[in-house]
C-alpha atoms as a PDB file:
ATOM      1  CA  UNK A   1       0.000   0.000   0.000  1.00  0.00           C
ATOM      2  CA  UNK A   2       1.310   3.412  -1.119  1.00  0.00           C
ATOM      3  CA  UNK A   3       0.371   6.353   1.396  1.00  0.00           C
ATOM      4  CA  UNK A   4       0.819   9.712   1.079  1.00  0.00           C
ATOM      5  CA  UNK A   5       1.541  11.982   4.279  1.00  0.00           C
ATOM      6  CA  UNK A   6       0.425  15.990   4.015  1.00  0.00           C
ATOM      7  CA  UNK A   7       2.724  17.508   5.336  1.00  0.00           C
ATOM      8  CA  UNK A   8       5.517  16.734   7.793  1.00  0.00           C
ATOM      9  CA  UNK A   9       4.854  18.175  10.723  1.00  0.00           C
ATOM     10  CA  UNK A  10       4.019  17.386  14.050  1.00  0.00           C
ATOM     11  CA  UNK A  11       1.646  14.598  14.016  1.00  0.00           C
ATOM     12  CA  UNK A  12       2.320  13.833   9.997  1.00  0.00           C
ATOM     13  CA  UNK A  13       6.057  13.386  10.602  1.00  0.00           C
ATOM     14  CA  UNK A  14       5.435  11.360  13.819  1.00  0.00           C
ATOM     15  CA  UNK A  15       3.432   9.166  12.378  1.00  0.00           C
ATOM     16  CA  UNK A  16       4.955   9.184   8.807  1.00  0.00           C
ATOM     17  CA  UNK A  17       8.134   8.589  10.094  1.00  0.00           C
ATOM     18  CA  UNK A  18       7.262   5.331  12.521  1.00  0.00           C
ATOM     19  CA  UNK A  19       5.917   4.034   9.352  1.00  0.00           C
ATOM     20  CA  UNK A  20       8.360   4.789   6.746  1.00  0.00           C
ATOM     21  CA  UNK A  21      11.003   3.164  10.023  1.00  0.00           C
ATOM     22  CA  UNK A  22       9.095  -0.044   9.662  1.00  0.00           C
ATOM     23  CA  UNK A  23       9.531  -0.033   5.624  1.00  0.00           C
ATOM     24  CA  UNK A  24       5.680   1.137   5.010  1.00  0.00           C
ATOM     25  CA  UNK A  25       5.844   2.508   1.002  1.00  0.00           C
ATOM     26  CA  UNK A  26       5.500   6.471   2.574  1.00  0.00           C
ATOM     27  CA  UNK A  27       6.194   9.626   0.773  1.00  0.00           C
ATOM     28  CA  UNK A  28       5.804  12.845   1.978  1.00  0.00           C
ATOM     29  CA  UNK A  29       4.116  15.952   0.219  1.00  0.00           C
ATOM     30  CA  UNK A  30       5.902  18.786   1.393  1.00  0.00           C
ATOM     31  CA  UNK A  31       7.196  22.466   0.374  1.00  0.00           C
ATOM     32  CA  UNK A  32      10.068  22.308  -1.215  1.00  0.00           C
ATOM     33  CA  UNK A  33      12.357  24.216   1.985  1.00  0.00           C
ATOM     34  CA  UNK A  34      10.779  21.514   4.182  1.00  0.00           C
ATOM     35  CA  UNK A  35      11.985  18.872   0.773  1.00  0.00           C
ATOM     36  CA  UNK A  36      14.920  19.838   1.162  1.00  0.00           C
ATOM     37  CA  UNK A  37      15.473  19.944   5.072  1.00  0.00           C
ATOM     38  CA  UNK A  38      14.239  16.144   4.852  1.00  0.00           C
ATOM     39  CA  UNK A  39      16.593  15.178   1.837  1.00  0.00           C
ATOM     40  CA  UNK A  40      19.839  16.694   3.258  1.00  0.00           C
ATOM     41  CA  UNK A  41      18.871  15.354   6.758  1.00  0.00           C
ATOM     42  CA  UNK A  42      16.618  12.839   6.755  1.00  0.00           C
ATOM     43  CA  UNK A  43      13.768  13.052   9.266  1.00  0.00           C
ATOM     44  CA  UNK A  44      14.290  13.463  12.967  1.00  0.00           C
ATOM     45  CA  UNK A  45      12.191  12.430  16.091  1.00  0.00           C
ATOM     46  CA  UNK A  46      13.322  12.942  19.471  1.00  0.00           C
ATOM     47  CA  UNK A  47      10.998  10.731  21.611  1.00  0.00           C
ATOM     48  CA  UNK A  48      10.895   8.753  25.242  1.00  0.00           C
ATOM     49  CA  UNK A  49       9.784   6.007  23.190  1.00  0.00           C
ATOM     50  CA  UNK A  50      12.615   5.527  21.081  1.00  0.00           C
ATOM     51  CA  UNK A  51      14.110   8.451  18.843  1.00  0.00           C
ATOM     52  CA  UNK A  52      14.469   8.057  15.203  1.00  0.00           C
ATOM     53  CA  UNK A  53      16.264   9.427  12.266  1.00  0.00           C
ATOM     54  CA  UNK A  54      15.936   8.251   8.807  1.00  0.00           C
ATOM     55  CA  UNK A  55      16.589   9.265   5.045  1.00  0.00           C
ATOM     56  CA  UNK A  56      12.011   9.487   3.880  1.00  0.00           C
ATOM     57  CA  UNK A  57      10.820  10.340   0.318  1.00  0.00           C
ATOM     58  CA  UNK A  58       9.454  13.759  -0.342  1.00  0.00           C
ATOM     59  CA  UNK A  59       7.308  15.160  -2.910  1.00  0.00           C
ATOM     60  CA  UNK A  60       6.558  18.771  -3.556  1.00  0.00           C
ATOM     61  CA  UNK A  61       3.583  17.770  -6.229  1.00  0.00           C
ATOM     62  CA  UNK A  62       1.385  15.242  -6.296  1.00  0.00           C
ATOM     63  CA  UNK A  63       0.625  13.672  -9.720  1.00  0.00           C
ATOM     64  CA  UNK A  64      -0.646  10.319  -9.438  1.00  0.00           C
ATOM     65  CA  UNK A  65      -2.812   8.547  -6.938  1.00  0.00           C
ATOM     66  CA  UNK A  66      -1.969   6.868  -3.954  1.00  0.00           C
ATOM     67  CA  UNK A  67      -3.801   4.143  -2.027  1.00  0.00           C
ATOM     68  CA  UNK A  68      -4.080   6.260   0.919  1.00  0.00           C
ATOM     69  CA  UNK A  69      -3.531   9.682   2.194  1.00  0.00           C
ATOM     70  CA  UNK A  70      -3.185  11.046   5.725  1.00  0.00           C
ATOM     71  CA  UNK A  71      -3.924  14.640   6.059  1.00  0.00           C
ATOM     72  CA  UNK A  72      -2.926  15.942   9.285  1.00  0.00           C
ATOM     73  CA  UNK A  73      -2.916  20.154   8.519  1.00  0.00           C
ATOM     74  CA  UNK A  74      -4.238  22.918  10.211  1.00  0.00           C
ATOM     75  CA  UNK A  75      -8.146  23.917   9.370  1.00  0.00           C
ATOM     76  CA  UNK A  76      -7.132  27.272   7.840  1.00  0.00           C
ATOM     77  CA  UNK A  77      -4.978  25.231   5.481  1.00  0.00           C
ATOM     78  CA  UNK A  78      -7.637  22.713   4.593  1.00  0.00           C
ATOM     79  CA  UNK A  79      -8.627  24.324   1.651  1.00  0.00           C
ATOM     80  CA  UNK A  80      -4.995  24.450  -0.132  1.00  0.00           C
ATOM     81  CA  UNK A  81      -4.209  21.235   1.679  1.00  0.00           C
ATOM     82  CA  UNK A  82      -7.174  19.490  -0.455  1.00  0.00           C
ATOM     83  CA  UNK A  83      -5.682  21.316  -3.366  1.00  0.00           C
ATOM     84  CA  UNK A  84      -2.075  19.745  -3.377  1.00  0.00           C
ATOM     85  CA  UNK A  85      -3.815  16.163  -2.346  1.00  0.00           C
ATOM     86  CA  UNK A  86      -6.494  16.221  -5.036  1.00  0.00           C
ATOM     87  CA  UNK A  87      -3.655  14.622  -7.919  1.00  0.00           C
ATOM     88  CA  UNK A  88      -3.115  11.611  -5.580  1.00  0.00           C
ATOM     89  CA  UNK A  89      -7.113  10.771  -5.092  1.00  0.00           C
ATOM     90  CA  UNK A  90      -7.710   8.187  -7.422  1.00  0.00           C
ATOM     91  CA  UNK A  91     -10.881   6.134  -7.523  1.00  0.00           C
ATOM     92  CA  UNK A  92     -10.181   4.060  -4.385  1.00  0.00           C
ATOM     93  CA  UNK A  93      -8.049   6.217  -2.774  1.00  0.00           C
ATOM     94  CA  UNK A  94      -8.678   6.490   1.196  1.00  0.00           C
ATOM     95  CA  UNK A  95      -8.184   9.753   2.659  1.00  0.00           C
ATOM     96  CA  UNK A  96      -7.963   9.637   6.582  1.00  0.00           C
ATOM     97  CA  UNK A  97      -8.063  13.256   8.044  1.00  0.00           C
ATOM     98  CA  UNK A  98      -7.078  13.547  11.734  1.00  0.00           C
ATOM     99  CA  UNK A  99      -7.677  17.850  12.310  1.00  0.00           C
ATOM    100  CA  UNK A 100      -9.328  18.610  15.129  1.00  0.00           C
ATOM    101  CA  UNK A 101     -13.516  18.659  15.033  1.00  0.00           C
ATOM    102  CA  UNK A 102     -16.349  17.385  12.667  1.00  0.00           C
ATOM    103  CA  UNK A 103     -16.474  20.288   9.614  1.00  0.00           C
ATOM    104  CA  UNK A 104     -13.534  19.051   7.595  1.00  0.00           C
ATOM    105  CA  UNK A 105     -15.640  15.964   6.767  1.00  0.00           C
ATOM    106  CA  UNK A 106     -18.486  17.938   5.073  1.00  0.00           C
ATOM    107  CA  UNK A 107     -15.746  19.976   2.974  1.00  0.00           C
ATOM    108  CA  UNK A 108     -13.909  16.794   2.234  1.00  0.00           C
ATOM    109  CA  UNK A 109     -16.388  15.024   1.765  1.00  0.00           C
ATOM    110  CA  UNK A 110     -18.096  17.819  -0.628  1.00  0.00           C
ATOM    111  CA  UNK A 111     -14.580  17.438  -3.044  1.00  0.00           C
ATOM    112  CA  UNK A 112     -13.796  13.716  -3.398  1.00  0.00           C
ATOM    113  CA  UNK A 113     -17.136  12.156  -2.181  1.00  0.00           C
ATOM    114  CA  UNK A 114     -17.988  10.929   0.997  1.00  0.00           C
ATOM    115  CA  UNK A 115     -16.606   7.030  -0.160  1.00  0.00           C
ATOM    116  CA  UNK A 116     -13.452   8.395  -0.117  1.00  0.00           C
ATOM    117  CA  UNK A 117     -12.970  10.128   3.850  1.00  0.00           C
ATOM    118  CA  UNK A 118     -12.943   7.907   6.899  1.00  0.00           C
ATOM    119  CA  UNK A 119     -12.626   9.164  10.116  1.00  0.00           C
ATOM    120  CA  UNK A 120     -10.013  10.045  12.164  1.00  0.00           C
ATOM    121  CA  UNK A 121      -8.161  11.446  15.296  1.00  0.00           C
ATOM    122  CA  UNK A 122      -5.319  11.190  16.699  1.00  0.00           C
ATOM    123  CA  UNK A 123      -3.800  11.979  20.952  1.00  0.00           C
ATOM    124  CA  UNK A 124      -0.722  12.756  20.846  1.00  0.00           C
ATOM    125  CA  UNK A 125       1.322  16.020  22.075  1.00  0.00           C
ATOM    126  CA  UNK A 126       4.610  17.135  19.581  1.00  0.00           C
ATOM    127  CA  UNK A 127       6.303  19.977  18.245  1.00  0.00           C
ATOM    128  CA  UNK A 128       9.010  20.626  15.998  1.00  0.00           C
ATOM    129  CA  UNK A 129      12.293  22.364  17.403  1.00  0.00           C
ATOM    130  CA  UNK A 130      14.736  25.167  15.466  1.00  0.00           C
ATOM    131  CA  UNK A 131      16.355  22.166  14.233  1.00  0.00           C
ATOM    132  CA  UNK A 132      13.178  20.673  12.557  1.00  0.00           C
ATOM    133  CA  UNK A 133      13.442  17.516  14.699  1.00  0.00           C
ATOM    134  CA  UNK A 134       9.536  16.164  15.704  1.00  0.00           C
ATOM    135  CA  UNK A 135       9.964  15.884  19.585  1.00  0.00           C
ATOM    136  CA  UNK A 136       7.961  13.942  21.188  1.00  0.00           C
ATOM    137  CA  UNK A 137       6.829  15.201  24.310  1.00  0.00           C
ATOM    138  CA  UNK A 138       5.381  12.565  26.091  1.00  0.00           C
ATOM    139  CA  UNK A 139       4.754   8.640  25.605  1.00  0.00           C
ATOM    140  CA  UNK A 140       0.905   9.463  24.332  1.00  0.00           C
ATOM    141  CA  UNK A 141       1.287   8.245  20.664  1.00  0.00           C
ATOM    142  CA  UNK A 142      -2.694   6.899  19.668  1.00  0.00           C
ATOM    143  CA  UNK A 143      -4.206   7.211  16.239  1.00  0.00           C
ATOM    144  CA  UNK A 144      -7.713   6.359  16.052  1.00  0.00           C
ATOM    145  CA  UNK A 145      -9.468   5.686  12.540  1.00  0.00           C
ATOM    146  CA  UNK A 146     -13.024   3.897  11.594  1.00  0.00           C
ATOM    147  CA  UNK A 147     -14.888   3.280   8.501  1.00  0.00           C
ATOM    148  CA  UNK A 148     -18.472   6.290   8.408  1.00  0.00           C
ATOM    149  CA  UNK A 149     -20.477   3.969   5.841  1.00  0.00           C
ATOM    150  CA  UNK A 150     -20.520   0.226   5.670  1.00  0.00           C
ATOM    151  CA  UNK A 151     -19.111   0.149   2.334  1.00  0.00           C
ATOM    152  CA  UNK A 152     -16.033   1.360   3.763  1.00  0.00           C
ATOM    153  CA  UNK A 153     -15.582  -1.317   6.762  1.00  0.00           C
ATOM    154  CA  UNK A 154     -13.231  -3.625   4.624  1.00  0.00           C
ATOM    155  CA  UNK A 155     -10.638  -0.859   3.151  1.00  0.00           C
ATOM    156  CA  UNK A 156     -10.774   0.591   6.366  1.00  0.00           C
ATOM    157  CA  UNK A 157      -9.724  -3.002   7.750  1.00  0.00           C
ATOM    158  CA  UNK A 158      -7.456  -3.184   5.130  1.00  0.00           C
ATOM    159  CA  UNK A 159      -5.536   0.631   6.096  1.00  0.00           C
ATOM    160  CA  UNK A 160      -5.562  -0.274   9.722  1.00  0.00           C
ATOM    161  CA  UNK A 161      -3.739  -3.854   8.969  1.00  0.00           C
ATOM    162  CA  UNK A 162      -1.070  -1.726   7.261  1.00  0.00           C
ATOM    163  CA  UNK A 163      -0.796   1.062   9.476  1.00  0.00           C
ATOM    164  CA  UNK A 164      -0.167  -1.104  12.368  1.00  0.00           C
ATOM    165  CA  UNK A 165       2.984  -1.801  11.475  1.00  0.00           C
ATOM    166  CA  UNK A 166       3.892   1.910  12.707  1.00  0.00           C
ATOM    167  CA  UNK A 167       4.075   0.164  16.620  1.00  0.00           C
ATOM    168  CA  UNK A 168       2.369   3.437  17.699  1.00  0.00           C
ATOM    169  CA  UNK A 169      -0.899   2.549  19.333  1.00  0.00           C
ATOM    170  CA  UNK A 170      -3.911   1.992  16.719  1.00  0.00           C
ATOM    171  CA  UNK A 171      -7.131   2.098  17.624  1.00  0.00           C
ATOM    172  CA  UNK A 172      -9.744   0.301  14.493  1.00  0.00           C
ATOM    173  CA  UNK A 173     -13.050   2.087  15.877  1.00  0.00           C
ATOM    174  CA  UNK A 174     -16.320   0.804  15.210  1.00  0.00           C
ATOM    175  CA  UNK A 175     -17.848   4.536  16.119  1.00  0.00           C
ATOM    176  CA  UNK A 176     -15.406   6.587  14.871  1.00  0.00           C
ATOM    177  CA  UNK A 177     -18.178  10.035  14.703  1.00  0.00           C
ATOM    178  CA  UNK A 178     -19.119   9.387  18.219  1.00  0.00           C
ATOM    179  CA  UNK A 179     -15.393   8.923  19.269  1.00  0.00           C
ATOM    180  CA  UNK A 180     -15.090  12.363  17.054  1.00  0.00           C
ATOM    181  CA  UNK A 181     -17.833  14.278  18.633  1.00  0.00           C
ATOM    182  CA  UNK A 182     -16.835  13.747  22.072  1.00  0.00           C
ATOM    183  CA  UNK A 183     -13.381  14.776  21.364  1.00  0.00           C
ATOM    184  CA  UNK A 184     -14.720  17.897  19.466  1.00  0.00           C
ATOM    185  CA  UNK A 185     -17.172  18.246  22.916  1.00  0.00           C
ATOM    186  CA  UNK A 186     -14.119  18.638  24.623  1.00  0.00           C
ATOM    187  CA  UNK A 187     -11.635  20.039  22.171  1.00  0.00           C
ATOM    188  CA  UNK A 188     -13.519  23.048  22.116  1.00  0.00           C
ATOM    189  CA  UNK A 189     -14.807  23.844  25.750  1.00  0.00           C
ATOM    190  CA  UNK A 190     -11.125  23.376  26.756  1.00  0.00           C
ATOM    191  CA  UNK A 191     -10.126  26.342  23.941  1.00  0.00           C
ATOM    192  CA  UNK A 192     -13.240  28.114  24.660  1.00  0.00           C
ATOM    193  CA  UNK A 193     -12.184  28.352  28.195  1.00  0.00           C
ATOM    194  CA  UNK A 194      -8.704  29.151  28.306  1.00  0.00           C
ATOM    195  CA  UNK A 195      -8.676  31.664  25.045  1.00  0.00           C
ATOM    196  CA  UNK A 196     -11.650  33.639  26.724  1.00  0.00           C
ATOM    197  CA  UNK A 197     -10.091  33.819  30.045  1.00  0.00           C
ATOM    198  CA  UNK A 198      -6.310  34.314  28.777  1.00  0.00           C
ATOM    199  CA  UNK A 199      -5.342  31.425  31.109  1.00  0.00           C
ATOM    200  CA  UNK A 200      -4.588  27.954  31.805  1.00  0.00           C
ATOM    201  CA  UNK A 201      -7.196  25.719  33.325  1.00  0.00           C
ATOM    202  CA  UNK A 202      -5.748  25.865  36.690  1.00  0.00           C
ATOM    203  CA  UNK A 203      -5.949  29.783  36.884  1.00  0.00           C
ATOM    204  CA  UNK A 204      -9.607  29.951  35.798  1.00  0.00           C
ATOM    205  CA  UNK A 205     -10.611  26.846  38.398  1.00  0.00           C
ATOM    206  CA  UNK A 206      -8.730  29.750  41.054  1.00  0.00           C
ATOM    207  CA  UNK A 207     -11.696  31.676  40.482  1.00  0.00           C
ATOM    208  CA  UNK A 208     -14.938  32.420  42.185  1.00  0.00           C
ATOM    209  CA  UNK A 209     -17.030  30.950  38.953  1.00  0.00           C
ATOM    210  CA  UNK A 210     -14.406  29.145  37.235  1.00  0.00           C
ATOM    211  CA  UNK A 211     -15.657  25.992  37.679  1.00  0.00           C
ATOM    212  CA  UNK A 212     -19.197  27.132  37.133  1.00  0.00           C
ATOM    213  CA  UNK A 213     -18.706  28.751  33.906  1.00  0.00           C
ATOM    214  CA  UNK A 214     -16.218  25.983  32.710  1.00  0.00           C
ATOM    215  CA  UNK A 215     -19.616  23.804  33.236  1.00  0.00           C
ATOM    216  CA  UNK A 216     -21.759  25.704  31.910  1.00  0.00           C
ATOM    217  CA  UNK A 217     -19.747  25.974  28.475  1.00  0.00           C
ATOM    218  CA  UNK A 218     -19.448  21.921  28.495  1.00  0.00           C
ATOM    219  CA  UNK A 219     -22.911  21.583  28.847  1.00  0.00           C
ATOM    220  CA  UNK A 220     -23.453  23.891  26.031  1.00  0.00           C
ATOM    221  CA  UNK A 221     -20.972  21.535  23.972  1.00  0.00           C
ATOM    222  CA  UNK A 222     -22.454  18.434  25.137  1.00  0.00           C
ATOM    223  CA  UNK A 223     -26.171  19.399  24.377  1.00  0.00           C
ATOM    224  CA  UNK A 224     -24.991  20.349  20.890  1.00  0.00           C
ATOM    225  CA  UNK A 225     -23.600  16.712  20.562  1.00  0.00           C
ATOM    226  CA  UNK A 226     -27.162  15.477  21.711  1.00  0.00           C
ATOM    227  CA  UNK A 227     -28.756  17.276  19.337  1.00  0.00           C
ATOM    228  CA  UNK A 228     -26.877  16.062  16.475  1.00  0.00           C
ATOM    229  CA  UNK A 229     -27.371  12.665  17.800  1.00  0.00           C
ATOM    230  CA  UNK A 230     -23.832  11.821  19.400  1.00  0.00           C
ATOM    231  CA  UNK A 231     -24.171  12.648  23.525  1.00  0.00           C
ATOM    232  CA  UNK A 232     -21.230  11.807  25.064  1.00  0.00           C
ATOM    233  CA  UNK A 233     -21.252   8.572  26.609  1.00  0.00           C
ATOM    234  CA  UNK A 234     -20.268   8.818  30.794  1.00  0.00           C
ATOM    235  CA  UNK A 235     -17.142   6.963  30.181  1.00  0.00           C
ATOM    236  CA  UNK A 236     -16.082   9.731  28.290  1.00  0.00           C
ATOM    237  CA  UNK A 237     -17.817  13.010  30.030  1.00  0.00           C
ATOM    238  CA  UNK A 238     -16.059  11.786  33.219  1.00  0.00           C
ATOM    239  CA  UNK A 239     -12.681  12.331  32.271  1.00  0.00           C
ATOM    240  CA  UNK A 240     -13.553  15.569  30.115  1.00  0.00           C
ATOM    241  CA  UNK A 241     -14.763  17.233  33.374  1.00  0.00           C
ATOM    242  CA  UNK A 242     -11.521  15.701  35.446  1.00  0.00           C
ATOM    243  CA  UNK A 243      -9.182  17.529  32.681  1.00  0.00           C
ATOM    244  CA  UNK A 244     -11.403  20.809  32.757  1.00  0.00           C
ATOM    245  CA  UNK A 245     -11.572  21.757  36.472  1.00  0.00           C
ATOM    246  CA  UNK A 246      -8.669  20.127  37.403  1.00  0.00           C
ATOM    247  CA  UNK A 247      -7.286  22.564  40.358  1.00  0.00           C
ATOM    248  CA  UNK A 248      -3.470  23.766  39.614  1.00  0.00           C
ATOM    249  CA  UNK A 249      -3.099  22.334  36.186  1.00  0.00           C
ATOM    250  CA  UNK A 250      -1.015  24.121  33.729  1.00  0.00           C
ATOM    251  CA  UNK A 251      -2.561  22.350  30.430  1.00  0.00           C
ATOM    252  CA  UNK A 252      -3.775  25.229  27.534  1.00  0.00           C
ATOM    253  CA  UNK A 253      -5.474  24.026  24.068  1.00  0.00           C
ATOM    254  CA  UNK A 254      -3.349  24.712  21.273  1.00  0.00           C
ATOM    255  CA  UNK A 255      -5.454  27.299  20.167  1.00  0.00           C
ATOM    256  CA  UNK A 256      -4.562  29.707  23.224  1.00  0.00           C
ATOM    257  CA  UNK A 257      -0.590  29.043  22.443  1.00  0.00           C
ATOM    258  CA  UNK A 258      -1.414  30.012  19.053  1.00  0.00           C
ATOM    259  CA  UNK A 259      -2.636  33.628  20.652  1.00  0.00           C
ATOM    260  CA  UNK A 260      -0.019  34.008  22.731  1.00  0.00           C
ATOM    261  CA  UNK A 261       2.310  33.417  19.677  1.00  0.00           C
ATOM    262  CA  UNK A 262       0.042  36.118  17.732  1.00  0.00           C
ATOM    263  CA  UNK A 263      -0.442  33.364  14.838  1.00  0.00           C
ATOM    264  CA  UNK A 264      -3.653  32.098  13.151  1.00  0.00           C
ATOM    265  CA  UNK A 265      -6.367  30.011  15.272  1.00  0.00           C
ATOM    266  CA  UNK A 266      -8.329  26.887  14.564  1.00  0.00           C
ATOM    267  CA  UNK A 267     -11.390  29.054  16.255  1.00  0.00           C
ATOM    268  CA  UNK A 268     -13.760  29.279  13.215  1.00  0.00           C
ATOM    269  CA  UNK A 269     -13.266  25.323  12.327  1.00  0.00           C
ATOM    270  CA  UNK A 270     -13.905  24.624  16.032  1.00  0.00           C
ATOM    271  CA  UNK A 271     -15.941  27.012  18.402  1.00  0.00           C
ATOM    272  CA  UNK A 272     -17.613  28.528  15.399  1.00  0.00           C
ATOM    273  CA  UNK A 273     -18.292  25.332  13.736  1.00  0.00           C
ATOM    274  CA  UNK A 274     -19.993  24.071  17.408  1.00  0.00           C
ATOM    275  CA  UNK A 275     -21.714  27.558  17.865  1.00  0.00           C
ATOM    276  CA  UNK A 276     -23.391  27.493  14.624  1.00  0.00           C
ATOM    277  CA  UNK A 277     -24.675  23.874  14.763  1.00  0.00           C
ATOM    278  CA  UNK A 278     -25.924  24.970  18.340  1.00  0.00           C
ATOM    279  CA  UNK A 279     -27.466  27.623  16.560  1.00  0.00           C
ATOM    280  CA  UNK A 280     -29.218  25.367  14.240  1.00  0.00           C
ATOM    281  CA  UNK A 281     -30.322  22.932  16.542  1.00  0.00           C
ATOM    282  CA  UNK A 282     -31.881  25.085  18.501  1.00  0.00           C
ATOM    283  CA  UNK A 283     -29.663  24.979  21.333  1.00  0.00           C
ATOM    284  CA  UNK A 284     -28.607  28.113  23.773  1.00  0.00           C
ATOM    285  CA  UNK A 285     -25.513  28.639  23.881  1.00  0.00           C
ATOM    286  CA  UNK A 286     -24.588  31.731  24.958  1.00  0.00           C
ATOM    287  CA  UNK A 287     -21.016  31.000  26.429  1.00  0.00           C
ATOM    288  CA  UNK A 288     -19.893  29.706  22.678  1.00  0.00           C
ATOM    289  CA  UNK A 289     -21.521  32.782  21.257  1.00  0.00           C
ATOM    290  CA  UNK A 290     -18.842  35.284  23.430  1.00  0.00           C
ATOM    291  CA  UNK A 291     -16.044  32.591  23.229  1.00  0.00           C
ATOM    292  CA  UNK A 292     -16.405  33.197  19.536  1.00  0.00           C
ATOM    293  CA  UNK A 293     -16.810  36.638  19.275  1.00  0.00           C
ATOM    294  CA  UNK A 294     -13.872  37.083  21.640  1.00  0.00           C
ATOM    295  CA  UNK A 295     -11.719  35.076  18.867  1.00  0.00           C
ATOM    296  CA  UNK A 296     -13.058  36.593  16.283  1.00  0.00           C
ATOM    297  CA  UNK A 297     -12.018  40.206  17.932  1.00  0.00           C
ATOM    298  CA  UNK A 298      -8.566  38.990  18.182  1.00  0.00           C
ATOM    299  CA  UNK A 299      -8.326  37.918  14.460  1.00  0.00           C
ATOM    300  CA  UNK A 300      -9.490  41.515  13.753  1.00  0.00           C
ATOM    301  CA  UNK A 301      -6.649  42.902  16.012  1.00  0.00           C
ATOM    302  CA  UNK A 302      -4.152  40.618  14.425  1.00  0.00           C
ATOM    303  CA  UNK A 303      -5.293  41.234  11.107  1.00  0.00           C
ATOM    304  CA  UNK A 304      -5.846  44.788  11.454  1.00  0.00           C
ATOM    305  CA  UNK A 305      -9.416  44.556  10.622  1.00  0.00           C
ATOM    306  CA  UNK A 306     -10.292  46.407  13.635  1.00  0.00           C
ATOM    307  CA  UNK A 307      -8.785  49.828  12.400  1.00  0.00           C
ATOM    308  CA  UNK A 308     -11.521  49.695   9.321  1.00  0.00           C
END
């Protein structure tokens, strides 16, 4: 099986790279900087699990198809991401997508046809140093992936058989769009939260309402989730509010760092994505409404919008 790999980056060069270590046919679509970064030095992981460096095979244009692609990008690349994959989508091409949320399945599914996208997600915390090294920051390394129709059950049998030869731990879901909407449920009271209040979870739970509000915004989540037919299960809400109000933790979404660094949010794809399917359920929620607008204020600071 031939995959493709958007992208090396955090989670597509961790998980590219433990496959192309255990001779998996991977190439990776890349700009050409990033090409030639990987040809001169091969790719680099720095892990507790085991590091890795290895000589990979890079492409800068697709232009034929590939059995499979993993597409691991930011949402506010999605659209040119779908651009540089659409050469390698041939008629049984899998594409398995593992952003963050539930609306890059409607727009992928809206270019190559819903046979095509399985879901995905993935838990597992890395960044990339000066050096361009993936390091690994903690022993967390799952990938989760599931057919969405029952036409898809066998290839998506037949990627996971294939993919487990990675040795990172591979989950072969049987409810993949629950497994997706909890994660979104959480995904995006946890950056609601700690973008509104500028802080991490363990400064907001210091508060007089902290914890309240925190609540609040999770029940806001999880009714959406209801309404669109996917409540999260106990087994999972449990741990969710563990994580949310736990006192003296340090943990931030990604989408707070990516304030802090003044760079480009996820917020549209993820609290405007829940707000709006609130909104058309017919569910309050009045906590994603200012968590939105308070992202949306600081695009139009950082864009300059707000001078206009």
């Amino acid at each position: 099986m031939r995959i493709l790999v958007l992208g090396a980056g955090g989670i597509g060069g961790y998980f590219g790279g433990r496959l192309a270590a255990s001779e998996v046919d991977v190439h990776f679509l890349v700009r050409p900087p990033r090409a030639e970064l990987l040809d001169r030095e091969g790719l680099s992981i720095i892990s507790p699990i085991g590091d890795l460096r290895i000589p990979v095979r890079t492409l800068t244009a697709a232009t034929s198809p590939f059995d499979a692609v993993l597409l691991a990008c930011k949402a506010y690349d999605l659209d040119a991401a779908m651009d540089a994959i659409a050469p390698a989508v041939g008629p049984s091409t899998l594409i398995l997508p593992l952003l963050n949320g539930i609306r890059q399945l409607d727009l992928l599914d809206t270019r190559f046809g819903r046979e095509h996208v399985l879901g995905g997600l993935c838990h597992i915390g890395v960044t990339i140093n000066e050096a361009g090294a993936i390091h690994h920051l903690n022993k967390l390394q799952r990938l989760t992936l599931g057919p969405r129709t029952e036409g898809q059950v066998e290839a998506a049998e037949g990627l996971h058989k294939v993919l487990k030869r990675g040795g990172f731990d591979l989950v072969l879901s049987g409810s993949i769009m629950q497994e997706l909407w909890e994660k979104f449920t959480f995904l995006t009271t946890y950056a609601g939260m700690t973008t509104l209040m500028r802080a991490p979870i363990g400064a907001i739970m210091a508060t007089q309402e902290g914890e309240a509000i925190t609540l609040e915004m999770l029940e806001e989540c999880s009714a959406t989730a209801a309404a669109n037919g996917h409540a999260p299960r106990s087994e999972a809400l449990a741990p969710m509010i563990s994580s949310l109000t736990e006192r003296g933790s340090p943990g931030t979404a990604s989408m707070f760092r990516d304030m802090t660094r003044n760079g480009p949010t996820e917020h549209e794809h993820i609290i405007g994505d829940m707000f709006l399917r609130a909104r058309a359920a017919n569910v309050a929620a009045p906590l994603l409404r200012v968590s939105l607008a308070n992202m949306q204020s600081y695009t139009a600071m950082r864009t300059g919008l707000a001078s206009h």
